[in-house]
N, C-alpha and C. Protein backbone atom coordinates (compact mmCIF):
# COMPACT_ATOMS: atom_id res chain seq x y z
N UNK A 1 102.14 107.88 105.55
CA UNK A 1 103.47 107.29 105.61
C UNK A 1 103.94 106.98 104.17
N UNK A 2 105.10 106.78 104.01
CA UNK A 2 105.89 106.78 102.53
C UNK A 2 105.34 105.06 102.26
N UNK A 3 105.16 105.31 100.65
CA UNK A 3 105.72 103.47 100.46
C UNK A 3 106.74 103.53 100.21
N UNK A 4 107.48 102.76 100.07
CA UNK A 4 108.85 102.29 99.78
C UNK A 4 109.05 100.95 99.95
N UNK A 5 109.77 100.13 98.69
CA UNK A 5 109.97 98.72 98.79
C UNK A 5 111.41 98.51 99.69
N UNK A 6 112.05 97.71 100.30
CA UNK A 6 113.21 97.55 100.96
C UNK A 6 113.80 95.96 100.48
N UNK A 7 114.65 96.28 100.48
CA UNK A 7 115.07 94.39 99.84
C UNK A 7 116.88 94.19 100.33
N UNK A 8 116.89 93.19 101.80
CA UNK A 8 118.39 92.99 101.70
C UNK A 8 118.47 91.29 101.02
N UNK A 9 119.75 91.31 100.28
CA UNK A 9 120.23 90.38 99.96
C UNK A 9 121.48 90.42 100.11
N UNK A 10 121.87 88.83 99.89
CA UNK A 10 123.19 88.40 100.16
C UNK A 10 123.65 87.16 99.06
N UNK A 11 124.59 87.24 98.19
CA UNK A 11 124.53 85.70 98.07
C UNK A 11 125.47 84.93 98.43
N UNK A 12 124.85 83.71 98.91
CA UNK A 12 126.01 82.41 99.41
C UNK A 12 126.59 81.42 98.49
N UNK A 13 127.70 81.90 98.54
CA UNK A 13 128.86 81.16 97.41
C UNK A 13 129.21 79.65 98.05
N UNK A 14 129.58 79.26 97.22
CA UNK A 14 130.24 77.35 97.40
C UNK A 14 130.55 77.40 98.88
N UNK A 15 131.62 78.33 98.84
CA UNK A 15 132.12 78.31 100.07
C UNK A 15 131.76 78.44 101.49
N UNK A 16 130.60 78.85 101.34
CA UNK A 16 130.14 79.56 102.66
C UNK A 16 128.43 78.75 103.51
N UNK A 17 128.42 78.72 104.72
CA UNK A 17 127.47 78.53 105.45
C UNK A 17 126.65 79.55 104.36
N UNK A 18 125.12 78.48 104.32
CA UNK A 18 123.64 79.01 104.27
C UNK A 18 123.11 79.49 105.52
N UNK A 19 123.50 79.02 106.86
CA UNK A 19 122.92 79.50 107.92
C UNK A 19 123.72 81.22 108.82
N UNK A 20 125.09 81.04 108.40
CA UNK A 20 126.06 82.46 108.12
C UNK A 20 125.41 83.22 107.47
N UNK A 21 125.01 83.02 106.21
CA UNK A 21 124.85 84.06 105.40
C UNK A 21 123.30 84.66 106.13
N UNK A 22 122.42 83.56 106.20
CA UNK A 22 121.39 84.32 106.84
C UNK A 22 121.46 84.92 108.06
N UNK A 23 122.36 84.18 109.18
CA UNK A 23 122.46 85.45 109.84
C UNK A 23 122.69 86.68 109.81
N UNK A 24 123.70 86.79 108.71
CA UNK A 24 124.33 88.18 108.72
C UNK A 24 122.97 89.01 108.06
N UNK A 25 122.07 88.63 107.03
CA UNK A 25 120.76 89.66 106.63
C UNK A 25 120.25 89.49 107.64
N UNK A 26 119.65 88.35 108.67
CA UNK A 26 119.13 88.67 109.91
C UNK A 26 119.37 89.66 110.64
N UNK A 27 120.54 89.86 110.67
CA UNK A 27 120.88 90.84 111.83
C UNK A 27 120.73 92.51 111.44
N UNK A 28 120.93 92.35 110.04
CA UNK A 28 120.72 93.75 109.28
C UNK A 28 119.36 94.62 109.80
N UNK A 29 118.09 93.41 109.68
CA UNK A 29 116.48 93.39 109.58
C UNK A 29 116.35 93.41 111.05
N UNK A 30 117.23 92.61 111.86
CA UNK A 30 116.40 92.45 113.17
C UNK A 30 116.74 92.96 114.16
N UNK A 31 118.17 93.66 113.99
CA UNK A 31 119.12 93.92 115.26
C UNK A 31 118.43 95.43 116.19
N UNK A 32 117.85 94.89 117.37
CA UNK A 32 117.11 96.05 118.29
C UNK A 32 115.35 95.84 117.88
N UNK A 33 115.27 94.88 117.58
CA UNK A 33 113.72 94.28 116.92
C UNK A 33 113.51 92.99 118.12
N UNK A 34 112.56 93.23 118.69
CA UNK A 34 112.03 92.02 119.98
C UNK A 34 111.99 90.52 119.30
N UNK A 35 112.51 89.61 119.88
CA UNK A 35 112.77 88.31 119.18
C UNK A 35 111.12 87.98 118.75
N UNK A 36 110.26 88.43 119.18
CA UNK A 36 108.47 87.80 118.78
C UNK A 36 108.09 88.66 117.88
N UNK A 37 108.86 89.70 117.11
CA UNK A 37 108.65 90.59 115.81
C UNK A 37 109.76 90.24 114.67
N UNK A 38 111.10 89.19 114.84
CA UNK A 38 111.94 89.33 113.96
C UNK A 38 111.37 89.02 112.52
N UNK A 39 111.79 89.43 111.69
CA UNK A 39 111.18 88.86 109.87
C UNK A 39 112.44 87.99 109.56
N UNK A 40 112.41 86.73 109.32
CA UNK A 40 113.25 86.10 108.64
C UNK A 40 113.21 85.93 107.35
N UNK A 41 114.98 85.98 106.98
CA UNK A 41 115.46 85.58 105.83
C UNK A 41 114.73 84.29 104.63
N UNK A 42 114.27 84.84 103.37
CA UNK A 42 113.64 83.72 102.98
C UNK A 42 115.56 83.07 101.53
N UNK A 43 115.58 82.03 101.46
CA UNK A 43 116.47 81.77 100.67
C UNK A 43 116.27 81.32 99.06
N UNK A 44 116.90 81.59 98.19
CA UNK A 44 116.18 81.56 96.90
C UNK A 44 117.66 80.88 95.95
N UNK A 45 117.06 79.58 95.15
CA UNK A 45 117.91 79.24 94.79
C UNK A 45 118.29 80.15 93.12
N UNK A 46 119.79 79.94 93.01
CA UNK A 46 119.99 80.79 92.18
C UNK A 46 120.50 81.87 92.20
N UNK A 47 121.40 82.53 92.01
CA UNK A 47 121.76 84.17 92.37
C UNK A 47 120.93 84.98 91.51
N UNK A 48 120.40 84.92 90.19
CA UNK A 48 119.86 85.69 89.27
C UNK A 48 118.58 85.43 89.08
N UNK A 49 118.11 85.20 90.04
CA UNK A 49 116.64 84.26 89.83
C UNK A 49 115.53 85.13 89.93
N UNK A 50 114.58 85.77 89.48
CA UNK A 50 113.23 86.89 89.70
C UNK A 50 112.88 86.22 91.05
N UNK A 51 112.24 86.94 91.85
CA UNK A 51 111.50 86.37 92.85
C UNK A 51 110.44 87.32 92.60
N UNK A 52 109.12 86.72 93.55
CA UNK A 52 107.69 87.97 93.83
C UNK A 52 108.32 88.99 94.60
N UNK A 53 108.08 89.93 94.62
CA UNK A 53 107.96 90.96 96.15
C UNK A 53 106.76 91.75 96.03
N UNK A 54 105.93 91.61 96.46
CA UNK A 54 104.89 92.79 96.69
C UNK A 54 103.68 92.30 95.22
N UNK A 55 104.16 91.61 94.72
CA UNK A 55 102.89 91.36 93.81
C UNK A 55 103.86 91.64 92.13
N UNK A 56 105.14 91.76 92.54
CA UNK A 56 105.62 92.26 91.21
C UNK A 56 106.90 91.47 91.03
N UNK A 57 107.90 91.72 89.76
CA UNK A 57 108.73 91.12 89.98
C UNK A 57 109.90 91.91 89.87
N UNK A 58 110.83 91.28 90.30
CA UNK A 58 112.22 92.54 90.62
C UNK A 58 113.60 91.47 89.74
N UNK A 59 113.82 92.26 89.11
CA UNK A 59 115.10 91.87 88.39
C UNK A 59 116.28 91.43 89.26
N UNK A 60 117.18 91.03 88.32
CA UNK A 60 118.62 90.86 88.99
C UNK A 60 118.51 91.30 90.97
N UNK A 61 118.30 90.02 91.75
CA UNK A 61 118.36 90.11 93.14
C UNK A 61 119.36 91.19 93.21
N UNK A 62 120.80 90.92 92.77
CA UNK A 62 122.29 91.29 93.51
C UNK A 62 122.93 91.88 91.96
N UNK A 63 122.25 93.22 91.35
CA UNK A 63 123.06 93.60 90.06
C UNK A 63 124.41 93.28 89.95
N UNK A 64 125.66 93.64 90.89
CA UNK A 64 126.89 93.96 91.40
C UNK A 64 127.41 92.10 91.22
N UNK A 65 126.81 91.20 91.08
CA UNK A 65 126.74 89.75 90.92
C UNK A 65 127.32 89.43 89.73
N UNK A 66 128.75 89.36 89.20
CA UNK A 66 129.15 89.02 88.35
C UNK A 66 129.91 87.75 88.17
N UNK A 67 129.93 87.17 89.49
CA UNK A 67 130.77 85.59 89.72
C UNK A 67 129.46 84.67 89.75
N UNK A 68 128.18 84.80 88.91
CA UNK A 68 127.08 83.85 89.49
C UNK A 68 127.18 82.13 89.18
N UNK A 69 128.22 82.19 88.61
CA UNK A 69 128.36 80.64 88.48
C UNK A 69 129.13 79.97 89.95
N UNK A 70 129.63 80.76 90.92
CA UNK A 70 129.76 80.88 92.24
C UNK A 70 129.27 80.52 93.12
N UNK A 71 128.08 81.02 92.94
CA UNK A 71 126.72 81.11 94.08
C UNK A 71 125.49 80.00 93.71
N UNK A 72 125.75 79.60 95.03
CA UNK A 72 124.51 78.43 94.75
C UNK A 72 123.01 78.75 95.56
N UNK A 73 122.95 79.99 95.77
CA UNK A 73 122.18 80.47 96.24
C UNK A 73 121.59 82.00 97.25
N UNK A 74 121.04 83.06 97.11
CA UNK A 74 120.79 84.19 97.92
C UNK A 74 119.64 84.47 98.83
N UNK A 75 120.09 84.85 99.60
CA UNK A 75 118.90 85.20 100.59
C UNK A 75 118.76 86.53 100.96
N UNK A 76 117.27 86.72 100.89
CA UNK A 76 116.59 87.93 100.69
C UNK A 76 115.71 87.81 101.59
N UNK A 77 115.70 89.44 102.17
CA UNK A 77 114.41 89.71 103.27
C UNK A 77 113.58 90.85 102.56
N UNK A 78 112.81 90.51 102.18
CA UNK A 78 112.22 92.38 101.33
C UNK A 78 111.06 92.23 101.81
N UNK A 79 110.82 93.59 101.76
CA UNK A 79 108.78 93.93 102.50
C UNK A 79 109.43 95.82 102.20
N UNK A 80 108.81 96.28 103.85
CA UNK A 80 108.46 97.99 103.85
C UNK A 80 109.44 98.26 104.62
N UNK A 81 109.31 99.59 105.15
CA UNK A 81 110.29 100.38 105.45
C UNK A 81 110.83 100.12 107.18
N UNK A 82 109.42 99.10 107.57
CA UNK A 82 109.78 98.38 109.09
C UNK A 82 111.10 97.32 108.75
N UNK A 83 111.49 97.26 107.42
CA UNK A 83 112.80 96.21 107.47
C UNK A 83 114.07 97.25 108.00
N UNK A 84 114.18 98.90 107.80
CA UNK A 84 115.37 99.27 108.04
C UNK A 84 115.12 99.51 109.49
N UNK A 85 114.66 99.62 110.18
CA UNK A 85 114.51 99.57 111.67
C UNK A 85 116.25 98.73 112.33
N UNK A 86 116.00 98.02 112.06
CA UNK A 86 117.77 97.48 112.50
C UNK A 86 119.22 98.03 111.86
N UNK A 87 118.89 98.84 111.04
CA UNK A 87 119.73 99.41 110.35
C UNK A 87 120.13 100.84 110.84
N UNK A 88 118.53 101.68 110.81
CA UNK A 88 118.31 102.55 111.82
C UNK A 88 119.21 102.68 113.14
N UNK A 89 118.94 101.87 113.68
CA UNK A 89 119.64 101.29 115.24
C UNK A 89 121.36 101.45 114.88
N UNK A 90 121.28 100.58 114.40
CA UNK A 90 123.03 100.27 113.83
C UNK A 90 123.38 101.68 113.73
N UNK A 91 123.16 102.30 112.73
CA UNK A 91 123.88 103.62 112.36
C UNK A 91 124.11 104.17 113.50
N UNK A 92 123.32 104.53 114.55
CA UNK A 92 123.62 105.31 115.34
C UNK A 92 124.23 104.71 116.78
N UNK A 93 124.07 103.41 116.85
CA UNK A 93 125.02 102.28 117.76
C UNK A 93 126.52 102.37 116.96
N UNK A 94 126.71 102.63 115.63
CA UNK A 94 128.43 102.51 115.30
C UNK A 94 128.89 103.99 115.59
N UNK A 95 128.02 104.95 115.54
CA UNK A 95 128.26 106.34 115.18
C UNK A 95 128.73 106.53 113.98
N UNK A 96 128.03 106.12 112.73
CA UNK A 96 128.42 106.26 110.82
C UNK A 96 127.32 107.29 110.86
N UNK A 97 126.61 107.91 111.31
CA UNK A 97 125.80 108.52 110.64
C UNK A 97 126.27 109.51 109.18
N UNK A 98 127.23 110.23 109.43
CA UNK A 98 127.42 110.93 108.10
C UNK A 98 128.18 109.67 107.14
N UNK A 99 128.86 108.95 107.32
CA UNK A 99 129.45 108.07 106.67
C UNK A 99 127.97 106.66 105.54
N UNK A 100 126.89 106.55 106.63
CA UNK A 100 125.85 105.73 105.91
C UNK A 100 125.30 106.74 105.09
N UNK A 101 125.08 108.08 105.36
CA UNK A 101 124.43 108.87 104.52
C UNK A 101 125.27 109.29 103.53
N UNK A 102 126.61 109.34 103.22
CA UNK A 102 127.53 109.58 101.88
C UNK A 102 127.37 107.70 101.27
N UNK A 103 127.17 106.99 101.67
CA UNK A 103 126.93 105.52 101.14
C UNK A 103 125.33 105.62 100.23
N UNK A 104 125.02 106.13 101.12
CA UNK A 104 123.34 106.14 100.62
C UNK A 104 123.04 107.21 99.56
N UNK A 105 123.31 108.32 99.62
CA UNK A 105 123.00 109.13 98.98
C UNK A 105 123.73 109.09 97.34
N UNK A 106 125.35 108.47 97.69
CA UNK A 106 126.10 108.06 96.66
C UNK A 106 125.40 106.61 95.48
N UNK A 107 124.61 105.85 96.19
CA UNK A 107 123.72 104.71 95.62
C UNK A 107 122.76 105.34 95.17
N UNK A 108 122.17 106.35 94.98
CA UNK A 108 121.08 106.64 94.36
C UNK A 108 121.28 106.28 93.03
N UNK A 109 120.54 105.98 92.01
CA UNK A 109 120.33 105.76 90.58
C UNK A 109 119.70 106.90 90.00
N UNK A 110 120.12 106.86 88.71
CA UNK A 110 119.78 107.84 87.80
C UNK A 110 117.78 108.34 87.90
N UNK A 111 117.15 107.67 88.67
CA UNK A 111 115.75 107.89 88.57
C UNK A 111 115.60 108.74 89.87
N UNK A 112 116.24 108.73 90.82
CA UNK A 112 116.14 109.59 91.96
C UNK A 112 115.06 108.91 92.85
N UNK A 113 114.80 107.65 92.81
CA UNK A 113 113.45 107.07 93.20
C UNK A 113 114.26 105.44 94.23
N UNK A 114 115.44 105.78 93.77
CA UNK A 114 115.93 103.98 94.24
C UNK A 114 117.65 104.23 95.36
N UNK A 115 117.97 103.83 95.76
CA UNK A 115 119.22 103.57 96.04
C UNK A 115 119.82 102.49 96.53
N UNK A 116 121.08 102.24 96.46
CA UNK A 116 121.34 100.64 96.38
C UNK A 116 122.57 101.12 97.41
N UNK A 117 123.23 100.20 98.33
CA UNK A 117 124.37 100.00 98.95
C UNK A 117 124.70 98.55 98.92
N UNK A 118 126.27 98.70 99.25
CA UNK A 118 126.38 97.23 99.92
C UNK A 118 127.12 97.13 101.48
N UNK A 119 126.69 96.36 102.06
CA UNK A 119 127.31 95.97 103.74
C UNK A 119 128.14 94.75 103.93
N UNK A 120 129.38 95.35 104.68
CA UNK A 120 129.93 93.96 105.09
C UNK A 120 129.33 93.03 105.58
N UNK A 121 129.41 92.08 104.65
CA UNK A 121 129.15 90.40 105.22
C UNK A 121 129.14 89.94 106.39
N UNK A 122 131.28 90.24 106.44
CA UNK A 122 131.32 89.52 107.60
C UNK A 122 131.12 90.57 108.91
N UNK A 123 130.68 91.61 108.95
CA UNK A 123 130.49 92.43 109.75
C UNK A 123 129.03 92.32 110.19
N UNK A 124 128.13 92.14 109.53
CA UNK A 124 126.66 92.11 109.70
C UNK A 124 126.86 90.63 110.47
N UNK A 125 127.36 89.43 109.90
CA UNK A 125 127.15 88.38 110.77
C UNK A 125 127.58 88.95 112.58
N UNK A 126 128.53 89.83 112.91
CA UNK A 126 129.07 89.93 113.99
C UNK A 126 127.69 91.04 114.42
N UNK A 127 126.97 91.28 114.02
CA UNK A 127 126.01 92.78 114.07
C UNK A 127 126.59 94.08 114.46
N UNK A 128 127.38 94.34 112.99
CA UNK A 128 128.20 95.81 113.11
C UNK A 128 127.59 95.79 112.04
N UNK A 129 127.70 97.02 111.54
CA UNK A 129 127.53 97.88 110.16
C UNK A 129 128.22 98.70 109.76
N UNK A 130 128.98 98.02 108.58
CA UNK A 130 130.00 98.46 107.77
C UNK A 130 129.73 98.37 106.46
N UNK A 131 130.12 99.81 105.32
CA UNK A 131 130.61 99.98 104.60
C UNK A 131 131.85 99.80 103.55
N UNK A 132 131.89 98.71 102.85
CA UNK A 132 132.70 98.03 102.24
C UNK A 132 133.56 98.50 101.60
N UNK A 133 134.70 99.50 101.07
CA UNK A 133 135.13 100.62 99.94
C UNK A 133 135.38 100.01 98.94
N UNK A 134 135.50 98.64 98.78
CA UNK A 134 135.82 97.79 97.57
C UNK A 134 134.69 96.61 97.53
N UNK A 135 134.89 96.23 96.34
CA UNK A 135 133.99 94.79 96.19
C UNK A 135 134.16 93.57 96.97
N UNK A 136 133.90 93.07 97.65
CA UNK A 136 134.35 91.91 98.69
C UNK A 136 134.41 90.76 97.67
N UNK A 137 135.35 90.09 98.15
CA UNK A 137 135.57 88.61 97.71
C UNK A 137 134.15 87.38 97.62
N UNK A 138 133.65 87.87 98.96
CA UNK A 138 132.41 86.76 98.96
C UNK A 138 131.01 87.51 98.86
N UNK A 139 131.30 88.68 98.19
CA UNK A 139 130.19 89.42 98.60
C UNK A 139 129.60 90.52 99.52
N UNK A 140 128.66 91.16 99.14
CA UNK A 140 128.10 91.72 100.47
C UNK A 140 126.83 91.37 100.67
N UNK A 141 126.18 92.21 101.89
CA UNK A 141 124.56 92.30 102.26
C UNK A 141 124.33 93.77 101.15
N UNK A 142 123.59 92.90 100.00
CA UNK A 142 123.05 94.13 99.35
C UNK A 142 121.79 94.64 99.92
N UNK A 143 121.98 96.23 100.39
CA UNK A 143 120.69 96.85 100.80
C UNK A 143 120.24 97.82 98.89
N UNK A 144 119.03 97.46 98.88
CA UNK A 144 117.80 98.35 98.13
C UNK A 144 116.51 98.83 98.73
N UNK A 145 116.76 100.17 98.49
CA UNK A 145 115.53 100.92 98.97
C UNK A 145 115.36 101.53 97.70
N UNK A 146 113.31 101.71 97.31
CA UNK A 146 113.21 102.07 95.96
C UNK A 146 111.60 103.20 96.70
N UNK A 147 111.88 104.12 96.75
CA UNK A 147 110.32 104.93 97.15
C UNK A 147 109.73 105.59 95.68
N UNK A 148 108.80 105.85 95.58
CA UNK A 148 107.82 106.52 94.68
C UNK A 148 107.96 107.20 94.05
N UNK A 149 108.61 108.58 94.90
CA UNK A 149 109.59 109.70 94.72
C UNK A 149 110.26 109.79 94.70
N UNK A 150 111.68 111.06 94.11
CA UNK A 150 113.00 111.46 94.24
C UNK A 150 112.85 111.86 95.92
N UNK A 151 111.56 112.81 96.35
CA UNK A 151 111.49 113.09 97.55
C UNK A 151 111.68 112.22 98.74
N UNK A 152 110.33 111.53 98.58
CA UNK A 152 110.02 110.26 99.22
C UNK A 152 111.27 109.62 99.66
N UNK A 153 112.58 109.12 98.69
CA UNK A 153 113.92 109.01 99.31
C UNK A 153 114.21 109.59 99.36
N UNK A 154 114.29 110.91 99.91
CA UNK A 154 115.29 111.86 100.59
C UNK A 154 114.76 111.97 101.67
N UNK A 155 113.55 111.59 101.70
CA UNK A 155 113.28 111.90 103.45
C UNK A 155 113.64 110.21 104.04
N UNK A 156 113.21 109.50 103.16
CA UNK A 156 113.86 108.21 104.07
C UNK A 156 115.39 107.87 104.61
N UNK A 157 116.32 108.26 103.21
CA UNK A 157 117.43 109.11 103.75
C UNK A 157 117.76 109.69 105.04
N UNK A 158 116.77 110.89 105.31
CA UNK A 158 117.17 111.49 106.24
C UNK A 158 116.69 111.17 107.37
N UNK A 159 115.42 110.70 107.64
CA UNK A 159 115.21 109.75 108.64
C UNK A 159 116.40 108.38 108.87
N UNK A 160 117.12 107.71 108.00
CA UNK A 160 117.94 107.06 108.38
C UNK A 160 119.05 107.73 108.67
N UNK A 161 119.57 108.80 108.19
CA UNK A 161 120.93 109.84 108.54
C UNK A 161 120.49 111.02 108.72
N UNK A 162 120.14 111.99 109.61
CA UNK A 162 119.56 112.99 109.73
C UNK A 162 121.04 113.50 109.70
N UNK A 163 121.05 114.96 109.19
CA UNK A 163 122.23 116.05 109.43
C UNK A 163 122.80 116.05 110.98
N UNK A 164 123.85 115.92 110.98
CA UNK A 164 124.59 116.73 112.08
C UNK A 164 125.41 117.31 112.43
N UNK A 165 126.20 118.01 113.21
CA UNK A 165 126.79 118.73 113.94
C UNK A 165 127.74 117.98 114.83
N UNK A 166 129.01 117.90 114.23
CA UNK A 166 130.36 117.18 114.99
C UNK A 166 129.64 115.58 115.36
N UNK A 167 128.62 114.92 114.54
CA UNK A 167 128.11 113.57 114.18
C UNK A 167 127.14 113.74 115.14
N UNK A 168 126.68 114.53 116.04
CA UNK A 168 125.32 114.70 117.16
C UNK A 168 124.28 115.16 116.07
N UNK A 169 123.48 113.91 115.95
CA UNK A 169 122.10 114.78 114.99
C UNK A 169 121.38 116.24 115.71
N UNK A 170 121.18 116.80 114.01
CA UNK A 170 120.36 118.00 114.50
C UNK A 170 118.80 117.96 114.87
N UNK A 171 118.75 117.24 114.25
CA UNK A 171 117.33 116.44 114.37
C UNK A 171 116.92 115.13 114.03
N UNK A 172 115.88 114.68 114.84
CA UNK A 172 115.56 112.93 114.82
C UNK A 172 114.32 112.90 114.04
N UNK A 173 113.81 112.48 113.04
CA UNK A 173 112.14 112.20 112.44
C UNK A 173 111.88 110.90 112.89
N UNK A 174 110.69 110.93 113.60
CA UNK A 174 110.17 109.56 113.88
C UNK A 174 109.80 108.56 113.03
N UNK A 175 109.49 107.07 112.56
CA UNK A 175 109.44 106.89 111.58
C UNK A 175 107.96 107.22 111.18
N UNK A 176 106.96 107.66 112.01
CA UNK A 176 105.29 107.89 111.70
C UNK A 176 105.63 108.98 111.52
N UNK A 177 106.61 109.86 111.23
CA UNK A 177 106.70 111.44 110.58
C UNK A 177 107.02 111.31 109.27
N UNK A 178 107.36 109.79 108.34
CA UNK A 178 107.83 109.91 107.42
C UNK A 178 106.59 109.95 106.15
């Protein structure tokens, strides 16, 4: 199976519920996940703050974070590739599949190893999944996925958006095929 790190964040500005904001990454991580498996949101004070993940440390939570005197705080769910499982779901509960995969594929970074999106806020709190075309006012649910390989994300990619045909995938990869 691939490694790959996964990391959603969000940050919560002055304005806004701490318990909102975590729902809305909750629902990203958990939505179609049995309530006795959900991973909850851990909250981290600070918008720019290093946290651990995995034994290492990860820069700038929310790069795209340029109001941080704003935010009194972000919440982050990061682990493996069992975090996009609700995301998984989503895509193909909204019918975005080609639409998450021009989001995703468009976030890749210059290393071919990472890609970054962002998700509506207030859409994830409602458990939809949406694609933002502009910078939101309060933010989004930043999704990061970072695999090993240029490959390695392209197949996670395509396991999350497989090709299709008038939006009917051509094919499904299980996630133990990845």
């Amino acid at each position: 199976m691939i490694n790959a790190d996964v990391t959603f964040s969000a940050p919560v500005y002055m304005t806004e519920d701490l318990e909102k904001v975590k729902a809305a990454v909750s629902n990203m991580v958990n939505h179609g996940r049995p309530k006795t498996e959900e991973i909850l949101p851990e909250t981290i004070s600070g918008a720019n703050t290093k946290h651990e993940k995995n034994q290492t440390e990860c820069d700038n939570i929310n790069p795209f974070i340029s109001d941080a005197e704003n935010i009194k705080q972000t919440v982050v769910a990061a682990g493996n590739l069992d975090l996009l499982s609700g995301i998984h779901y989503l895509i193909r509960k909204e019918e975005i599949i080609d639409t998450a995969n021009t989001a995703l594929m468009q976030g890749i970074d210059e290393t071919g190893c990472r890609t970054f999106v962002s998700l509506n806020k207030q859409a994830a709190l409602m458990k939809h999944l949406s694609f933002p075309a502009d910078i939101e006012p309060l933010g989004s649910v930043y999704l990061e996925i970072e695999a090993e390989t240029p490959d390695d994300l392209l197949r996670i990619i395509d396991w999350l958006t497989p090709p299709t045909k008038e939006g009917i995938p051509i094919y499904e990869l299980k996630m133990n095929e990845l």
